[in-house]
N, C-alpha and C. Protein backbone atom coordinates (compact mmCIF):
# COMPACT_ATOMS: atom_id res chain seq x y z
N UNK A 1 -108.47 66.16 79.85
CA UNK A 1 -108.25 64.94 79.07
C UNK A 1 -107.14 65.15 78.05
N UNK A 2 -107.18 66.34 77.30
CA UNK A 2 -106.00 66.30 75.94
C UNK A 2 -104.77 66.24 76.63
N UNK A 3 -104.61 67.47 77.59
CA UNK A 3 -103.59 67.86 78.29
C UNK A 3 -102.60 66.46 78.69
N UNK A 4 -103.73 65.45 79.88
CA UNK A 4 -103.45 64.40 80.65
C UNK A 4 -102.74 63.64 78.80
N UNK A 5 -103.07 63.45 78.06
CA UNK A 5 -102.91 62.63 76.75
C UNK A 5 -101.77 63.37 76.14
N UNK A 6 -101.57 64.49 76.41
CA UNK A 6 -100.13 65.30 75.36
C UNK A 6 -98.97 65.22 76.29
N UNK A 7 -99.42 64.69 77.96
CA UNK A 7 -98.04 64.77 78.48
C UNK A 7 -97.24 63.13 78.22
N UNK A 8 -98.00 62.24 77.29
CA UNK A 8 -97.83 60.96 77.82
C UNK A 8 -96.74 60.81 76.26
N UNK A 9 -96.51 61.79 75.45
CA UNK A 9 -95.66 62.09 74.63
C UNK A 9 -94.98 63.02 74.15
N UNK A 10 -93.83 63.16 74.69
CA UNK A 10 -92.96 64.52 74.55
C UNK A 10 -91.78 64.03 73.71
N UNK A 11 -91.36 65.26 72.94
CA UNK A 11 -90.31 65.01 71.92
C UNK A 11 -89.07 66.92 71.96
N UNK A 12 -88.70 66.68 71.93
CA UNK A 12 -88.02 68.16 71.92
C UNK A 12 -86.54 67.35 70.99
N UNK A 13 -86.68 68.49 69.80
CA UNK A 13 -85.40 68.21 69.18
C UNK A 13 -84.23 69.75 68.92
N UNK A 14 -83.56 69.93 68.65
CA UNK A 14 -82.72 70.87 68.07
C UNK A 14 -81.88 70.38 67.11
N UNK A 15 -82.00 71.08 65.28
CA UNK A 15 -80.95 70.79 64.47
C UNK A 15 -80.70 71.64 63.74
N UNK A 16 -80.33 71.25 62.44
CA UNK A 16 -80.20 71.94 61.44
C UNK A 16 -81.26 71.64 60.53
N UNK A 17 -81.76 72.48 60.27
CA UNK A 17 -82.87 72.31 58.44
C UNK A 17 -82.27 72.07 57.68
N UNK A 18 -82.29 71.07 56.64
CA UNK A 18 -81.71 70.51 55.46
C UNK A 18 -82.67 70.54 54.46
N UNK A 19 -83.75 70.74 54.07
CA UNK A 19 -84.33 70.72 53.23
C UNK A 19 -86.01 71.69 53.22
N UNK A 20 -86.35 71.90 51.94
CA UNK A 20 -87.81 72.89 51.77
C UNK A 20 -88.31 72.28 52.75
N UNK A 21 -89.69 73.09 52.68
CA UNK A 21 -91.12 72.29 53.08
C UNK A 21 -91.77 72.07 51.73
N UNK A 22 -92.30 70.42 52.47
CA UNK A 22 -93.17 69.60 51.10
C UNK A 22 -94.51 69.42 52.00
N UNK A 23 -95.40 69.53 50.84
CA UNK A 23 -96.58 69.64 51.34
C UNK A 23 -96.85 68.15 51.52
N UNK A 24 -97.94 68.19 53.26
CA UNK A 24 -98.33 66.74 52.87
C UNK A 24 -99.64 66.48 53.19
N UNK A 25 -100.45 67.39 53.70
CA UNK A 25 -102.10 67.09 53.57
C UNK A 25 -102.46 68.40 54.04
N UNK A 26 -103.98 68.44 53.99
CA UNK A 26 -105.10 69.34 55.09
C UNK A 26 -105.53 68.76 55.69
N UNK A 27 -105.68 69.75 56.99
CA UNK A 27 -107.35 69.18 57.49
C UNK A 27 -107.59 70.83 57.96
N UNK A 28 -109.18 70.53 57.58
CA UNK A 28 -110.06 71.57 57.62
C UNK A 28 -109.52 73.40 57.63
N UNK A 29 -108.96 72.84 56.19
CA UNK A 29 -108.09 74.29 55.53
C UNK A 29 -107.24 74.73 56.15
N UNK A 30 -106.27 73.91 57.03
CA UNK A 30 -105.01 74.11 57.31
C UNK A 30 -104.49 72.71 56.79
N UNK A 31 -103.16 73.83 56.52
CA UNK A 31 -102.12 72.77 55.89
C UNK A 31 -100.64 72.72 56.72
N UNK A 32 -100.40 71.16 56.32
CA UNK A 32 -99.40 70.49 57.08
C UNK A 32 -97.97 70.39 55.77
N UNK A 33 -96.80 70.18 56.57
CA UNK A 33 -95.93 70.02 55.49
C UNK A 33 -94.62 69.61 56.39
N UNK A 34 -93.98 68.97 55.58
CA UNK A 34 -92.75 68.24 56.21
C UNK A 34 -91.57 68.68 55.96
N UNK A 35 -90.49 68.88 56.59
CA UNK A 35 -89.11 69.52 56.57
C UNK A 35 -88.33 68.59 57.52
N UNK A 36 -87.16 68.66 56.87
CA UNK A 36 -85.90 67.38 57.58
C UNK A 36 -85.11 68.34 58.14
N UNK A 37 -85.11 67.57 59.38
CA UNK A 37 -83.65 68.19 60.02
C UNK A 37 -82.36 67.48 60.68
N UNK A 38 -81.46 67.81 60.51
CA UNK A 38 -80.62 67.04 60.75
C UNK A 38 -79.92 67.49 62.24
N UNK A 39 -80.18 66.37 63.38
CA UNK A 39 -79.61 66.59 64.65
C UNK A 39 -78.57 65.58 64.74
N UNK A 40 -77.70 66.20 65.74
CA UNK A 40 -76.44 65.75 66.02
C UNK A 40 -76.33 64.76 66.99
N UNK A 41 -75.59 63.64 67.27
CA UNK A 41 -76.00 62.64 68.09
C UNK A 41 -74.35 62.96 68.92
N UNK A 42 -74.19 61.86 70.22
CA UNK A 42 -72.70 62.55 71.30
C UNK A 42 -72.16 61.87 69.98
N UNK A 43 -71.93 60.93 69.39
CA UNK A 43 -70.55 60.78 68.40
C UNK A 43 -70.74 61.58 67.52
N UNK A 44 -70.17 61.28 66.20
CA UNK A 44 -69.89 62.15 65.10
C UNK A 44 -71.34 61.57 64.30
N UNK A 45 -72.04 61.13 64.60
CA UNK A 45 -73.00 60.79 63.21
C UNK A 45 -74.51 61.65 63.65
N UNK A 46 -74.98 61.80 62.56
CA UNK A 46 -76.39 62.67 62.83
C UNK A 46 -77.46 61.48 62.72
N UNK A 47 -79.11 62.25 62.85
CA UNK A 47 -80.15 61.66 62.85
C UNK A 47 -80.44 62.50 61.84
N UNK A 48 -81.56 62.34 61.39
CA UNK A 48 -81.82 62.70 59.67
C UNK A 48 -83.66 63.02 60.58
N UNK A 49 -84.42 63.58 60.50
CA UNK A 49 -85.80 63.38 61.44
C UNK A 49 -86.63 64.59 60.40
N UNK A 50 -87.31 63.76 60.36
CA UNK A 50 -88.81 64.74 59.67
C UNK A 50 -89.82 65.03 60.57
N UNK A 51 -89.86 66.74 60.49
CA UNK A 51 -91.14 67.40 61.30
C UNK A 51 -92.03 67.14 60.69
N UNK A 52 -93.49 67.44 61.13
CA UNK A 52 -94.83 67.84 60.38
C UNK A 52 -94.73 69.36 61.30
N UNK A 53 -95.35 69.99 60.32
CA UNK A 53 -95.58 71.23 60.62
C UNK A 53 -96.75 71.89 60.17
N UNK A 54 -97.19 72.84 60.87
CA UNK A 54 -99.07 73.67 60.23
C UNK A 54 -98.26 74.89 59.68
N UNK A 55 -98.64 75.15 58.56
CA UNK A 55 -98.66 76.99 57.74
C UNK A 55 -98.83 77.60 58.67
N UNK A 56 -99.72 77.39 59.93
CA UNK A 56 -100.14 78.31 60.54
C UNK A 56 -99.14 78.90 61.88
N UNK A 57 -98.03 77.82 61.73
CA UNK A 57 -96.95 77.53 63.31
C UNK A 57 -95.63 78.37 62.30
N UNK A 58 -95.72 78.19 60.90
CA UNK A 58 -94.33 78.41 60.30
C UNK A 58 -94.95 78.85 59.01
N UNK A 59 -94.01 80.40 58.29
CA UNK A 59 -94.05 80.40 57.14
C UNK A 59 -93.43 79.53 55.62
N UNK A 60 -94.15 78.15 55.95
CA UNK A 60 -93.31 77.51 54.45
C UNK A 60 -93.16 77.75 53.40
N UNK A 61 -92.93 79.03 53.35
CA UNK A 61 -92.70 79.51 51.79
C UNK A 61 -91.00 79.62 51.75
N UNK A 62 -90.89 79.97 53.08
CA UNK A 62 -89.33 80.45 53.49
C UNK A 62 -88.82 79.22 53.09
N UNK A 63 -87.08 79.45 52.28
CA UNK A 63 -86.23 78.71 52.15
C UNK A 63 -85.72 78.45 53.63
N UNK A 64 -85.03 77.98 54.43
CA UNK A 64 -84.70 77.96 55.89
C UNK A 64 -83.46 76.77 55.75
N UNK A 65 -83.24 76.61 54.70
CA UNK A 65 -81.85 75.33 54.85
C UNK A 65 -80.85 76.09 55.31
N UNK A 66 -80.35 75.33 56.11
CA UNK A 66 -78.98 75.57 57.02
C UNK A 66 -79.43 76.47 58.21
N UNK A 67 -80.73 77.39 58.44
CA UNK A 67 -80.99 77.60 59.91
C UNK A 67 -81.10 76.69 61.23
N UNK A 68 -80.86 76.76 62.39
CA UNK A 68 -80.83 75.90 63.29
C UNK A 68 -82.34 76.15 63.85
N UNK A 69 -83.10 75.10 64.34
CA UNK A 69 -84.16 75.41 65.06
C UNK A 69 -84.27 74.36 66.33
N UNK A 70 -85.27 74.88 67.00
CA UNK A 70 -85.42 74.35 68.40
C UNK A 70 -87.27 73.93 68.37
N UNK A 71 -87.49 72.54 68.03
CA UNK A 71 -88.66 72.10 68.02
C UNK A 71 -89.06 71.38 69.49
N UNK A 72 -90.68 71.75 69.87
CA UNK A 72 -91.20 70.36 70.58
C UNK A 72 -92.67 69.97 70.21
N UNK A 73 -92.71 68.74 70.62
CA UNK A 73 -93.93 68.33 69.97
C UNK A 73 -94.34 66.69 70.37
N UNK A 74 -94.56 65.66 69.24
CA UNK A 74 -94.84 65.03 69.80
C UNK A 74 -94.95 63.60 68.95
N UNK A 75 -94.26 62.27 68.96
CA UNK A 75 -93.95 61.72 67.71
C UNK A 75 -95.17 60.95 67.20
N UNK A 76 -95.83 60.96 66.07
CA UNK A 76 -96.51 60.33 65.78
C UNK A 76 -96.03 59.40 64.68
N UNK A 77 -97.61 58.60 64.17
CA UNK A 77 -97.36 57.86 63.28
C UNK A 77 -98.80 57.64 62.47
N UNK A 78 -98.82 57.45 61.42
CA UNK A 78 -99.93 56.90 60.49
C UNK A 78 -99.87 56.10 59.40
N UNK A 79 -100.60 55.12 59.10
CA UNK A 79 -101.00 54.36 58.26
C UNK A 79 -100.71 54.63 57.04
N UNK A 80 -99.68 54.61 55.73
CA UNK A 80 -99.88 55.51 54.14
C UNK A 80 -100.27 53.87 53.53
N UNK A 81 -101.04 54.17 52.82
CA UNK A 81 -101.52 52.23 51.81
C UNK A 81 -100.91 52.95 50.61
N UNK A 82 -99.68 51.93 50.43
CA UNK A 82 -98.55 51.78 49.87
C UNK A 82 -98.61 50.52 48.65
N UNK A 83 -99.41 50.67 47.30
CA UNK A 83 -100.07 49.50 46.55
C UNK A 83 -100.86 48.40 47.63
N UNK A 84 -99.76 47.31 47.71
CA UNK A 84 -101.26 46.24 48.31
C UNK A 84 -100.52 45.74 49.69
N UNK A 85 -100.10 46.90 49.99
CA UNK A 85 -99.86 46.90 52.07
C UNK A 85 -99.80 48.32 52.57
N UNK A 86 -99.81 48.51 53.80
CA UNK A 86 -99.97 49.44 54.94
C UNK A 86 -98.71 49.80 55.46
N UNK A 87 -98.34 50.87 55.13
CA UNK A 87 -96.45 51.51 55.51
C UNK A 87 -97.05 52.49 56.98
N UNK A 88 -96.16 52.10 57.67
CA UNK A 88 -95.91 52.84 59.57
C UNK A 88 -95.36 54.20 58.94
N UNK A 89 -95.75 55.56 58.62
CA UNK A 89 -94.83 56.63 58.39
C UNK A 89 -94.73 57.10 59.93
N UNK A 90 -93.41 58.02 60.32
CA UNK A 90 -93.69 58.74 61.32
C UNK A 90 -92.73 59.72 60.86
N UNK A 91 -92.96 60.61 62.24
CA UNK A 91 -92.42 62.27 62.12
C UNK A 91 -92.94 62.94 63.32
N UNK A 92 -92.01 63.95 63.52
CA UNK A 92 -92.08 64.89 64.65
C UNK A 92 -93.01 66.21 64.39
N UNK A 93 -94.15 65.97 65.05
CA UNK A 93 -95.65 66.78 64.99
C UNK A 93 -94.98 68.12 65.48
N UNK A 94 -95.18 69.11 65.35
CA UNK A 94 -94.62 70.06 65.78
C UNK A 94 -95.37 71.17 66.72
N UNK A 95 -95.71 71.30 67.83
CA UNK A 95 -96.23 72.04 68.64
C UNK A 95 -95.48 73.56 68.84
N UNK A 96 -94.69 73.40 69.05
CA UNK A 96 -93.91 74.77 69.13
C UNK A 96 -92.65 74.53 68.09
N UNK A 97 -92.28 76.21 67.50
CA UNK A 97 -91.40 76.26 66.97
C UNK A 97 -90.58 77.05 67.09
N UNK A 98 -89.15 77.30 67.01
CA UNK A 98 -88.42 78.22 67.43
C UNK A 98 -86.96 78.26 66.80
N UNK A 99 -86.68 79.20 66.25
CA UNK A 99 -85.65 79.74 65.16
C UNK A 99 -84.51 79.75 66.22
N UNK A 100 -83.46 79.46 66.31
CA UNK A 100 -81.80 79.70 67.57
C UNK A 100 -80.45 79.72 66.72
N UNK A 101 -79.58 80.19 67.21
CA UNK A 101 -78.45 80.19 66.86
C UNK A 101 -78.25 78.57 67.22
N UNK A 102 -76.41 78.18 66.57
CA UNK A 102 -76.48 76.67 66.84
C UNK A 102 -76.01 76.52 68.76
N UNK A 103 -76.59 74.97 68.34
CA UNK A 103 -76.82 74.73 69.93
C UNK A 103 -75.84 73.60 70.00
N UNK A 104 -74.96 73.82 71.14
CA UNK A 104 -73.46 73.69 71.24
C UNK A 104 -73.70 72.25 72.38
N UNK A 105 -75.41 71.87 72.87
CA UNK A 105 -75.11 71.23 74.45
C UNK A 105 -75.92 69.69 73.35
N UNK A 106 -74.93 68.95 72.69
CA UNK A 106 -75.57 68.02 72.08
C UNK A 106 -75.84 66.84 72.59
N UNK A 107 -76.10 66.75 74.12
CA UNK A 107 -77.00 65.63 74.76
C UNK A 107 -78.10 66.57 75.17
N UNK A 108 -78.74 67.48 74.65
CA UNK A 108 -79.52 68.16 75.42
C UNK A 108 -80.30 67.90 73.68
N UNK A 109 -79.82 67.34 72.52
CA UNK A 109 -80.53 67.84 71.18
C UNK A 109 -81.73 67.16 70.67
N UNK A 110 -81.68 66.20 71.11
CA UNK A 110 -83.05 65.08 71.22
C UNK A 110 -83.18 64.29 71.78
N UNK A 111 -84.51 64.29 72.77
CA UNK A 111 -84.79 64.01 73.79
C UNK A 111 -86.44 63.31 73.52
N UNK A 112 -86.64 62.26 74.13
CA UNK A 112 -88.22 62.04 73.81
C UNK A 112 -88.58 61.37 75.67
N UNK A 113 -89.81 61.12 75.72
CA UNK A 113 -90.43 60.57 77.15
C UNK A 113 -91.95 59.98 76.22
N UNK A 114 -91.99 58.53 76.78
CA UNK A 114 -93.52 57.74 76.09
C UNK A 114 -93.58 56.95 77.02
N UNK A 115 -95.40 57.00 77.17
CA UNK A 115 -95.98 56.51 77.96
C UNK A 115 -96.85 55.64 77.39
N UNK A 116 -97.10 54.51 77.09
CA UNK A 116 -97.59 53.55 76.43
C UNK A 116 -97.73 52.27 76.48
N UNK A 117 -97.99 51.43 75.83
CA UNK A 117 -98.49 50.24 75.94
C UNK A 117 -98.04 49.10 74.89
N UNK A 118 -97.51 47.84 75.61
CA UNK A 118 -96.84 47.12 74.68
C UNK A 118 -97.94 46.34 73.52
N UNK A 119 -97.50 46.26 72.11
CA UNK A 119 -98.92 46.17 72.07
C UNK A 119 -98.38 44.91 70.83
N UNK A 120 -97.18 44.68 70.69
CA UNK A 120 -96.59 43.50 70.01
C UNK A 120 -95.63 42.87 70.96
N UNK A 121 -95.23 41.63 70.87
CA UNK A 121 -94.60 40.62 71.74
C UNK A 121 -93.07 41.17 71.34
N UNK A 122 -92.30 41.56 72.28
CA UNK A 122 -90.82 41.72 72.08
C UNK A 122 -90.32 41.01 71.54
N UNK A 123 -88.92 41.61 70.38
CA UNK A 123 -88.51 40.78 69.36
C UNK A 123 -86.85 41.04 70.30
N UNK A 124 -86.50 40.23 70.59
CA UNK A 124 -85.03 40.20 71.26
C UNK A 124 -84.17 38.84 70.92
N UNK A 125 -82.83 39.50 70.38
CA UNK A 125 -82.13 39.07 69.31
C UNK A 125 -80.63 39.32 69.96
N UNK A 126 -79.54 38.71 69.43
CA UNK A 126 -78.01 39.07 70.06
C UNK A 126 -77.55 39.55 68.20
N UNK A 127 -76.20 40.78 68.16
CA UNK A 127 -75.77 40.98 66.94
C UNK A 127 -74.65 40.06 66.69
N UNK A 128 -73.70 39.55 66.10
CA UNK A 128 -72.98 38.56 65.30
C UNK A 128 -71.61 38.69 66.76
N UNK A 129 -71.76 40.14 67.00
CA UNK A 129 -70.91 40.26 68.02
C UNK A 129 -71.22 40.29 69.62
N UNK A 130 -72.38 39.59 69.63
CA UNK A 130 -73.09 39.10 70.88
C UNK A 130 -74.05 40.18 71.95
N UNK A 131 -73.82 41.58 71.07
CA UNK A 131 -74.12 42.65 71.78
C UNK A 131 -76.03 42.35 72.25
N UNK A 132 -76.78 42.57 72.93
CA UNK A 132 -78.10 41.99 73.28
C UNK A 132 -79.09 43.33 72.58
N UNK A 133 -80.01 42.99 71.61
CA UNK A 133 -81.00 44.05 71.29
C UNK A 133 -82.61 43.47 71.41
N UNK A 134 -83.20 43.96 71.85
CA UNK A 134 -84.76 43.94 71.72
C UNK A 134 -85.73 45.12 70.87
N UNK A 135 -86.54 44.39 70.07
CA UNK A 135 -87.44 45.81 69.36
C UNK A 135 -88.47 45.91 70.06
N UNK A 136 -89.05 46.72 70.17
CA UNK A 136 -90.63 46.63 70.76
C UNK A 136 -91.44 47.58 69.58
N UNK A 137 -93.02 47.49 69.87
CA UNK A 137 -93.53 48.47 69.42
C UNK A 137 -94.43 49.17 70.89
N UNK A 138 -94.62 50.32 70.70
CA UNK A 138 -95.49 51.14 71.73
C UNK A 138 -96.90 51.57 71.40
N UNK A 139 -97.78 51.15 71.82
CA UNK A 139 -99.04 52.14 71.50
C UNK A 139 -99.08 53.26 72.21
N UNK A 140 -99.52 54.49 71.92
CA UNK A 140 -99.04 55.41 72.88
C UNK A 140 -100.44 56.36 72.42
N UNK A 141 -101.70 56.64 73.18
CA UNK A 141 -102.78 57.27 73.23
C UNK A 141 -102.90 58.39 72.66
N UNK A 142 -103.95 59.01 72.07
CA UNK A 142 -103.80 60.17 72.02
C UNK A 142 -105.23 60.76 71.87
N UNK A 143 -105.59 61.60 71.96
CA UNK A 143 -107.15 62.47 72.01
C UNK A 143 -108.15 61.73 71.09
N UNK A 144 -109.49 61.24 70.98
CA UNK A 144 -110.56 60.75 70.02
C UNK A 144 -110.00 59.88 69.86
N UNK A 145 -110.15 58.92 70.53
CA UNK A 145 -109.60 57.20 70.60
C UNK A 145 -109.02 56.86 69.40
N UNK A 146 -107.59 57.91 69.35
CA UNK A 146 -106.61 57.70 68.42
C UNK A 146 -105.57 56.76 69.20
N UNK A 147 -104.33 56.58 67.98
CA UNK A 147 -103.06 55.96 69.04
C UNK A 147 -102.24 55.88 67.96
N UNK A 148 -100.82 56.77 68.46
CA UNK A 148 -99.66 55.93 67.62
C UNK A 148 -98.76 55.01 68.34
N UNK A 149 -98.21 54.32 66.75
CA UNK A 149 -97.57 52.99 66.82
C UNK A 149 -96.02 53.57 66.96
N UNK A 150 -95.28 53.83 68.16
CA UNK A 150 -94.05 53.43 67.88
C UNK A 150 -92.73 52.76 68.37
N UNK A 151 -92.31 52.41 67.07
CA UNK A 151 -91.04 51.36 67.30
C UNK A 151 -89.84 51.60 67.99
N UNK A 152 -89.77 50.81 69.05
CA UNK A 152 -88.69 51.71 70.29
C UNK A 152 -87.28 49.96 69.74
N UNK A 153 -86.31 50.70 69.93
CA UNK A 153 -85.08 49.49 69.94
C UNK A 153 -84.24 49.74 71.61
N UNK A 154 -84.41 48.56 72.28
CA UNK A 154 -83.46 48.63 73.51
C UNK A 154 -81.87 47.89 73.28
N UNK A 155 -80.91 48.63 74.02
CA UNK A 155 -80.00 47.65 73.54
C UNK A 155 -79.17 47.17 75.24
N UNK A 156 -78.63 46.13 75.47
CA UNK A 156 -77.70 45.52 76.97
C UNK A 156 -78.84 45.02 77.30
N UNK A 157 -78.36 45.81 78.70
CA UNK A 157 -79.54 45.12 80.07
C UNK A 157 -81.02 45.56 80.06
N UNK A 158 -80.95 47.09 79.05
CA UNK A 158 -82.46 47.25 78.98
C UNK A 158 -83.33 46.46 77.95
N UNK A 159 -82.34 45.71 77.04
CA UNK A 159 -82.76 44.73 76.26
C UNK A 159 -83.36 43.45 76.83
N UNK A 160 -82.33 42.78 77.34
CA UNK A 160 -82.97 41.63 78.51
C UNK A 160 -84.31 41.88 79.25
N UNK A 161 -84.56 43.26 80.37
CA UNK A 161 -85.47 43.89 80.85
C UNK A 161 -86.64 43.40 79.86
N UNK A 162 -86.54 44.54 78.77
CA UNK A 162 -87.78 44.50 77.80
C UNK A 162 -88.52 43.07 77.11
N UNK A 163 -87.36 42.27 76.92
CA UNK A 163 -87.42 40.70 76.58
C UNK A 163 -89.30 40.37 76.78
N UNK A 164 -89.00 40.37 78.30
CA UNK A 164 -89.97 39.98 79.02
C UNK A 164 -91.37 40.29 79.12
N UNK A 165 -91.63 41.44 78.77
CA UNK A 165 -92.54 42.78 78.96
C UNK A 165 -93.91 41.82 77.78
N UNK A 166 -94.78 41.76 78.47
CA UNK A 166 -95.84 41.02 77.96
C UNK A 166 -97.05 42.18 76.81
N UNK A 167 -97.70 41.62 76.09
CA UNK A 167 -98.32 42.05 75.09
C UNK A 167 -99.48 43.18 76.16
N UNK A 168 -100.08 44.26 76.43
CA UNK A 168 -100.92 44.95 77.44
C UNK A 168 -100.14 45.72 78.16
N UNK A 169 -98.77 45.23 78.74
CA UNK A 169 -98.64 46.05 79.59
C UNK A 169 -98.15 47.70 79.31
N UNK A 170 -98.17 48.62 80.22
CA UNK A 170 -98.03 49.74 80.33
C UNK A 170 -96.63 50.36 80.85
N UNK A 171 -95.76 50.80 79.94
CA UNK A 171 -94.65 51.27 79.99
C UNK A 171 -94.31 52.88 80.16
N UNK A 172 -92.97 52.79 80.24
CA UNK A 172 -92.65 54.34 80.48
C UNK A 172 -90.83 54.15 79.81
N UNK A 173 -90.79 55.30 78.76
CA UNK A 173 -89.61 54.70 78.09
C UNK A 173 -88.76 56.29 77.53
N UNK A 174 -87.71 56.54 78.14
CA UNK A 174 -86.83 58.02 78.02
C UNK A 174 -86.23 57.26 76.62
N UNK A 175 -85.79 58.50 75.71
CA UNK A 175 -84.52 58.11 74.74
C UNK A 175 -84.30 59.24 73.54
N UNK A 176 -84.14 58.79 72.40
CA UNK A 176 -83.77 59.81 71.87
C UNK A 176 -84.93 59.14 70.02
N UNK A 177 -85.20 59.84 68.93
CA UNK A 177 -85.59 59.52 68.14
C UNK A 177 -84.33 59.72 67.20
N UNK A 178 -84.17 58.29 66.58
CA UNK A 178 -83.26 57.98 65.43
C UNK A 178 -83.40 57.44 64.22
N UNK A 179 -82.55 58.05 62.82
CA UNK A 179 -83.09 57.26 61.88
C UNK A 179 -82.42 56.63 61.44
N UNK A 180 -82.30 55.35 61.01
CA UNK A 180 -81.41 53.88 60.23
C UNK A 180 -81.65 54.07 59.31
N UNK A 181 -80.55 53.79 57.82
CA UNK A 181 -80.98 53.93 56.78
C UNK A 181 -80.51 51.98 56.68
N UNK A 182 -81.70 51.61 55.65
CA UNK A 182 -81.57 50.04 55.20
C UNK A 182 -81.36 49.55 54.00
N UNK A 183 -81.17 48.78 53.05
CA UNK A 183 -81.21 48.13 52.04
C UNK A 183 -82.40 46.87 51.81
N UNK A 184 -83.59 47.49 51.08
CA UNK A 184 -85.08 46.48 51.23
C UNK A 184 -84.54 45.30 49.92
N UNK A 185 -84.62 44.45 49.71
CA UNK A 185 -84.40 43.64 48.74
C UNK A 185 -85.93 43.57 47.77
N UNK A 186 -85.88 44.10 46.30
CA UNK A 186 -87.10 44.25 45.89
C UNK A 186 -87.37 42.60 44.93
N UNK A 187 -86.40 42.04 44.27
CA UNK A 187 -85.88 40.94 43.53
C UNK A 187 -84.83 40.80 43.46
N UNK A 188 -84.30 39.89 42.58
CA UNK A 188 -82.87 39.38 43.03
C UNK A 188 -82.09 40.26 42.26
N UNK A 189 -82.84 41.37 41.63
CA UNK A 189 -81.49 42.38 40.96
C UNK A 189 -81.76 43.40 41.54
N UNK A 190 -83.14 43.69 41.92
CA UNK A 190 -83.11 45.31 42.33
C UNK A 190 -83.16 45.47 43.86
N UNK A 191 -82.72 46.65 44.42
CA UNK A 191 -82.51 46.76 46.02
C UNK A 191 -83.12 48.48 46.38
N UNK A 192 -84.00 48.50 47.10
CA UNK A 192 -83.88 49.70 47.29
C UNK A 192 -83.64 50.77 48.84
N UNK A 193 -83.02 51.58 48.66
CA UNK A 193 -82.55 52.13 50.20
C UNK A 193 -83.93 53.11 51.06
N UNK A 194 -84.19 52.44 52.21
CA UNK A 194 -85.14 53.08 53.02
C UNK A 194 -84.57 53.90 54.27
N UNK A 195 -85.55 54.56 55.27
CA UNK A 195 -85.12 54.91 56.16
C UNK A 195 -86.07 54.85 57.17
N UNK A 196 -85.32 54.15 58.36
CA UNK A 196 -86.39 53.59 59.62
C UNK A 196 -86.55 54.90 60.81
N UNK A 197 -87.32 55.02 61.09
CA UNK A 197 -87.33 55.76 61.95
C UNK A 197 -87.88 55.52 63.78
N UNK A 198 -87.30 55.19 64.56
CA UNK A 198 -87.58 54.53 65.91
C UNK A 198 -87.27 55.62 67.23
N UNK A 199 -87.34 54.75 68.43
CA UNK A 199 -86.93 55.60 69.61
C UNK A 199 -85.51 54.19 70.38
N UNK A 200 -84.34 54.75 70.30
CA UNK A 200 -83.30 54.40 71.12
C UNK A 200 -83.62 54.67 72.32
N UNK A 201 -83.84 53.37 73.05
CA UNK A 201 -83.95 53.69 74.47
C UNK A 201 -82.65 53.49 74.96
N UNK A 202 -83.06 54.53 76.23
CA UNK A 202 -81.89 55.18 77.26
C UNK A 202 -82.30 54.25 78.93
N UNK A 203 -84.19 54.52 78.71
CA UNK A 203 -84.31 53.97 80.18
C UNK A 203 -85.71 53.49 79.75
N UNK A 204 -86.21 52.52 80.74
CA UNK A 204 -87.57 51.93 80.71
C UNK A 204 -87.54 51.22 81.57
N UNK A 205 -89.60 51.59 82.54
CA UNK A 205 -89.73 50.96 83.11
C UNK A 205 -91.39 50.35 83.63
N UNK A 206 -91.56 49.38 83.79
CA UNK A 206 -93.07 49.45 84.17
C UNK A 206 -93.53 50.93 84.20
N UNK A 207 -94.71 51.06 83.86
CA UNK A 207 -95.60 52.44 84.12
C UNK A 207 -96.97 52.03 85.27
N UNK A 208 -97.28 52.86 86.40
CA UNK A 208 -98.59 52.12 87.66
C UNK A 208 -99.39 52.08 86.32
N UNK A 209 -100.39 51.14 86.58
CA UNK A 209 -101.57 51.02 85.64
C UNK A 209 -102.54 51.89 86.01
């Protein structure tokens, strides 16, 4: 059962560490903690991506900024109650970890595969310059009738495709995990800068039920 449930989300990244580890919870006297890394995309701009990681997979005491590493794992998401609403956090769970020199094959640097379930009505939209985008969200299973939520963006013909894709059904979706940084409007003077974190799809297609 776990096994059949851990293949239905794969993530493999390679970057650079940019920052400590910050602690961000327990469970049952192991501790978890988050570290950013910054992977390289084919143009010139990076993805900015936060691991979760166990004390027990990595020593976080170590400074490690500017080492390159080679993660896989698996993307989740959870619920943080954020005053008087519910914030989507996510981050790259970390199953294996692995220290490398830098890695030179940058379509090989992040990579994801989800198997999941549409579980909001596609939001598909054209940009000012007519280009075609659709958002979706994914439910995507996981062990003790858990599930994360995540937000996939299609863009062209796989946009149109996805348009369609009804609230239940069962997908299958290759791409890469990316992060957008935004401008939230708090009142009419203050603004503050966030950062989205989704899956750029590459390919998608029905999944057999």
């Amino acid at each position: 059962m776990v096994d059949k449930v851990i293949e239905n989300n794969r993530v493999s990244i390679t970057g650079e560490i940019i920052s400590e580890f910050r602690f961000s919870h327990q469970v049952f006297g192991e501790g978890f903690y988050i570290v950013d890394v910054s992977v390289n995309r084919l143009s010139d701009m990076r993805d900015i991506v936060p691991l979760m990681v166990s004390e027990r997979l990595v020593d976080v005491t170590q400074n490690l900024i500017g080492k390159n590493v080679l993660v896989s794992g698996q993307f989740r998401s959870y619920n943080k109650h954020d005053g008087q609403r519910n914030k989507l956090v996510l981050s790259i769970f970390v199953r294996d970890w692995q220290l490398i020199e830098e890695n030179d094959e940058s379509g090989k640097t992040n990579q994801i595969f989800l198997d999941g379930f549409i579980c909001k009505s596609p939001i598909y939209r054209k940009t000012p310059l007519g280009r075609e985008i659709s958002d979706l969200l994914v439910a995507v299973n996981r062990p003790y009738g858990k599930s994360d939520y995540i937000p996939c963006i299609a863009w062209g013909r796989n946009a149109r495709f996805a348009s369609s894709f009804e609230v239940g059904k069962r997908i299958q979706i290759w791409g890469r995990v990316q992060s957008r940084d935004y401008i939230k409007k708090i009142n009419e003077n203050e603004t503050e800068k966030h950062t989205a974190y989704e899956v750029s799809v590459s390919k998608l297609e029905y999944a057999a039920s």
